[in-house]
C-alpha atoms as a PDB file:
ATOM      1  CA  UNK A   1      14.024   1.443 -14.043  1.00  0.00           C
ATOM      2  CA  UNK A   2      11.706  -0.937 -13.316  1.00  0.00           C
ATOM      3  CA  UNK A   3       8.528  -0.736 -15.451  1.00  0.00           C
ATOM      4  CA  UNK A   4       6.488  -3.357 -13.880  1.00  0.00           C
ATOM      5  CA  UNK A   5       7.410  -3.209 -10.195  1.00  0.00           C
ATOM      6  CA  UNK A   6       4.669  -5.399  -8.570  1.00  0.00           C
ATOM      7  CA  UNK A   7       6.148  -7.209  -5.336  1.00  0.00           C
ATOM      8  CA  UNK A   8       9.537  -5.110  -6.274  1.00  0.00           C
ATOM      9  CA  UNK A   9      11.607  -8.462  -6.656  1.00  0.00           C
ATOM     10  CA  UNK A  10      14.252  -6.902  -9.205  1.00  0.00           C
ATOM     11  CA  UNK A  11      14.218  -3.073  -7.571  1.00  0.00           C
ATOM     12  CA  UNK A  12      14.475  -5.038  -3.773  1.00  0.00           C
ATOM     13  CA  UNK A  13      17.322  -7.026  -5.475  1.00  0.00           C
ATOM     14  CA  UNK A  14      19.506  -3.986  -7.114  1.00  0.00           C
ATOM     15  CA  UNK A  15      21.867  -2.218  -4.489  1.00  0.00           C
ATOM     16  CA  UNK A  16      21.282   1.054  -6.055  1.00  0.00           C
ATOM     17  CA  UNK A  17      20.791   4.877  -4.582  1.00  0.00           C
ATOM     18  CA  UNK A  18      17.528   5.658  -7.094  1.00  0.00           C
ATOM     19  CA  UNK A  19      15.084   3.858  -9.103  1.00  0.00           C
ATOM     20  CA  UNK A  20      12.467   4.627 -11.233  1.00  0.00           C
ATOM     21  CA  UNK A  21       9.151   2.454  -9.947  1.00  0.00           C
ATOM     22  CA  UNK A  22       6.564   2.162 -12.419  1.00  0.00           C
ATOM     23  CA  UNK A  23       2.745   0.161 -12.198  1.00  0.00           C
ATOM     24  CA  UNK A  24      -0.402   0.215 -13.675  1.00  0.00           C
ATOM     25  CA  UNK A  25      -1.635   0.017 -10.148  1.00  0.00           C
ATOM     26  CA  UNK A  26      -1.871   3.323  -8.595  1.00  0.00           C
ATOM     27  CA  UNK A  27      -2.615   1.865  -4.404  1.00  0.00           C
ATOM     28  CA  UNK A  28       0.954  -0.352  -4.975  1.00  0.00           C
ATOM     29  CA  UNK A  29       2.317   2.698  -6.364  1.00  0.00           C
ATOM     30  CA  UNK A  30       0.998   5.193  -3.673  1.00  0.00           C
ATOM     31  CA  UNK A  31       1.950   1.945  -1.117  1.00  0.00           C
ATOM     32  CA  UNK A  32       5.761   2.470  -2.225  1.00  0.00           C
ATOM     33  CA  UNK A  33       5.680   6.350  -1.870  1.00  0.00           C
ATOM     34  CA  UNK A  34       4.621   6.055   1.494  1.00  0.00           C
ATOM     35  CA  UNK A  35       6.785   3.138   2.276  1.00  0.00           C
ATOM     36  CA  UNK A  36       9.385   6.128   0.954  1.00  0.00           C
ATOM     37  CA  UNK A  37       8.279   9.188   3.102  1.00  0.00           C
ATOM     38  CA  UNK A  38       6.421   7.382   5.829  1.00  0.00           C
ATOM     39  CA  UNK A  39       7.975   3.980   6.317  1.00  0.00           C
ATOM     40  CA  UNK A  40       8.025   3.729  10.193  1.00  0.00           C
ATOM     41  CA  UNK A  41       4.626   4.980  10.614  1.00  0.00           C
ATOM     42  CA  UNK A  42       3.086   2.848   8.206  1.00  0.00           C
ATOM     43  CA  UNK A  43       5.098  -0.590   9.270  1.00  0.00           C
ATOM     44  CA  UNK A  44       3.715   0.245  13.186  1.00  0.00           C
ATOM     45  CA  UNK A  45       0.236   1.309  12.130  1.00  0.00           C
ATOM     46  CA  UNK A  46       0.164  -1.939   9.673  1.00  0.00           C
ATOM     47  CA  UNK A  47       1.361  -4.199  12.293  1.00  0.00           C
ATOM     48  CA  UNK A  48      -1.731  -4.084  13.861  1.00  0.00           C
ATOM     49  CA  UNK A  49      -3.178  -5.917  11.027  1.00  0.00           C
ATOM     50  CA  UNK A  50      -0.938  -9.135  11.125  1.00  0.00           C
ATOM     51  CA  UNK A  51      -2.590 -10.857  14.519  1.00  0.00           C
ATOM     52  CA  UNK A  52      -3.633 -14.209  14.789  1.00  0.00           C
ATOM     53  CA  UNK A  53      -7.303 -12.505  15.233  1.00  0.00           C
ATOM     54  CA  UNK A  54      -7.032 -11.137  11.426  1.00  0.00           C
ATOM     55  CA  UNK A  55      -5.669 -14.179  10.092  1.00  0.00           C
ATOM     56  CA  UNK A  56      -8.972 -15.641   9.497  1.00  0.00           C
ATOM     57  CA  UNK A  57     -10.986 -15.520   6.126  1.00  0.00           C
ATOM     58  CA  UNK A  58     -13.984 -14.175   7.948  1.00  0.00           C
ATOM     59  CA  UNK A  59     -12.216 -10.529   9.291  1.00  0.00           C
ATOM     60  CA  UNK A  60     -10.101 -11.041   5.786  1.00  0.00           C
ATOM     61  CA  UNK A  61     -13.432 -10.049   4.089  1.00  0.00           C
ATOM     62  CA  UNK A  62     -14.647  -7.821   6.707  1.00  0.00           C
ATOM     63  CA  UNK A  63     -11.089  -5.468   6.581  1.00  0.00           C
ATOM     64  CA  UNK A  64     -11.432  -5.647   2.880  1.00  0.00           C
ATOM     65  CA  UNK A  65     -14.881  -4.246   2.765  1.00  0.00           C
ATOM     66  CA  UNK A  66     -14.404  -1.725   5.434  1.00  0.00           C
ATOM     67  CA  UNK A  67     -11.051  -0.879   3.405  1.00  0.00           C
ATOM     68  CA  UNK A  68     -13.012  -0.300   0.482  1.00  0.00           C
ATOM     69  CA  UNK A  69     -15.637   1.980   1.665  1.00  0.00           C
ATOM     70  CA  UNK A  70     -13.218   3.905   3.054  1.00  0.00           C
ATOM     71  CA  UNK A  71     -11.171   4.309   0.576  1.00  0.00           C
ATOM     72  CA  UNK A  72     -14.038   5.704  -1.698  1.00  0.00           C
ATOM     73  CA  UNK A  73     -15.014   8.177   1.306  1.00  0.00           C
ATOM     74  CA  UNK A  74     -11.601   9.739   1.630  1.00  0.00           C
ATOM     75  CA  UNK A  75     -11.085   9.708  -2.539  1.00  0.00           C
ATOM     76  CA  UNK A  76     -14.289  11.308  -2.650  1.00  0.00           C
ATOM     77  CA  UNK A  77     -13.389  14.139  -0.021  1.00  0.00           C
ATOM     78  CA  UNK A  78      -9.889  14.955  -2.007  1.00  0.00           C
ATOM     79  CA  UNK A  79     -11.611  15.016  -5.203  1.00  0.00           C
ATOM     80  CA  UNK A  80     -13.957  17.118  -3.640  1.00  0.00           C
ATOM     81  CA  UNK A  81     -11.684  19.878  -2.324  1.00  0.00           C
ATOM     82  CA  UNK A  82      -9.413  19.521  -5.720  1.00  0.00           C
END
């Protein structure tokens, strides 16, 4: 059990068949459940993001503002339809 995961440095560590992964943060927790169920998909559709074109402070704060907004569009919708 790991009640802090963060960057996951002890549950990456632990040769073990479960853990329990626990965080304030609910995007690094919802980032590990997909990592779970959706791992290939999400490392090909990330890898996208790591180009020399996005490694520039500029499109840093342009991804992270477009991020945001959509992120509050697509909560928004689920909470919505709940």
């Amino acid at each position: 059990m790991e009640p802090f995961v963060g960057a996951g440095a002890v549950f990456l560590n632990v040769d073990t068949e479960q853990a329990i992964l626990n965080d304030i943060n609910p995007d690094l927790i919802n980032l590990y459940q997909l990592l779970k169920t959706e791992g290939k998909t999400f490392i090909d559709y990330a890898a996208q993001f790591f180009t020399p074109q996005n490694n520039q402070e500029k499109k840093y704060y342009q991804l992270r503002e477009t991020s945001t907004k959509v992120r509050i569009f697509y909560y928004a919708v689920h909470y919505f339809y709940i």
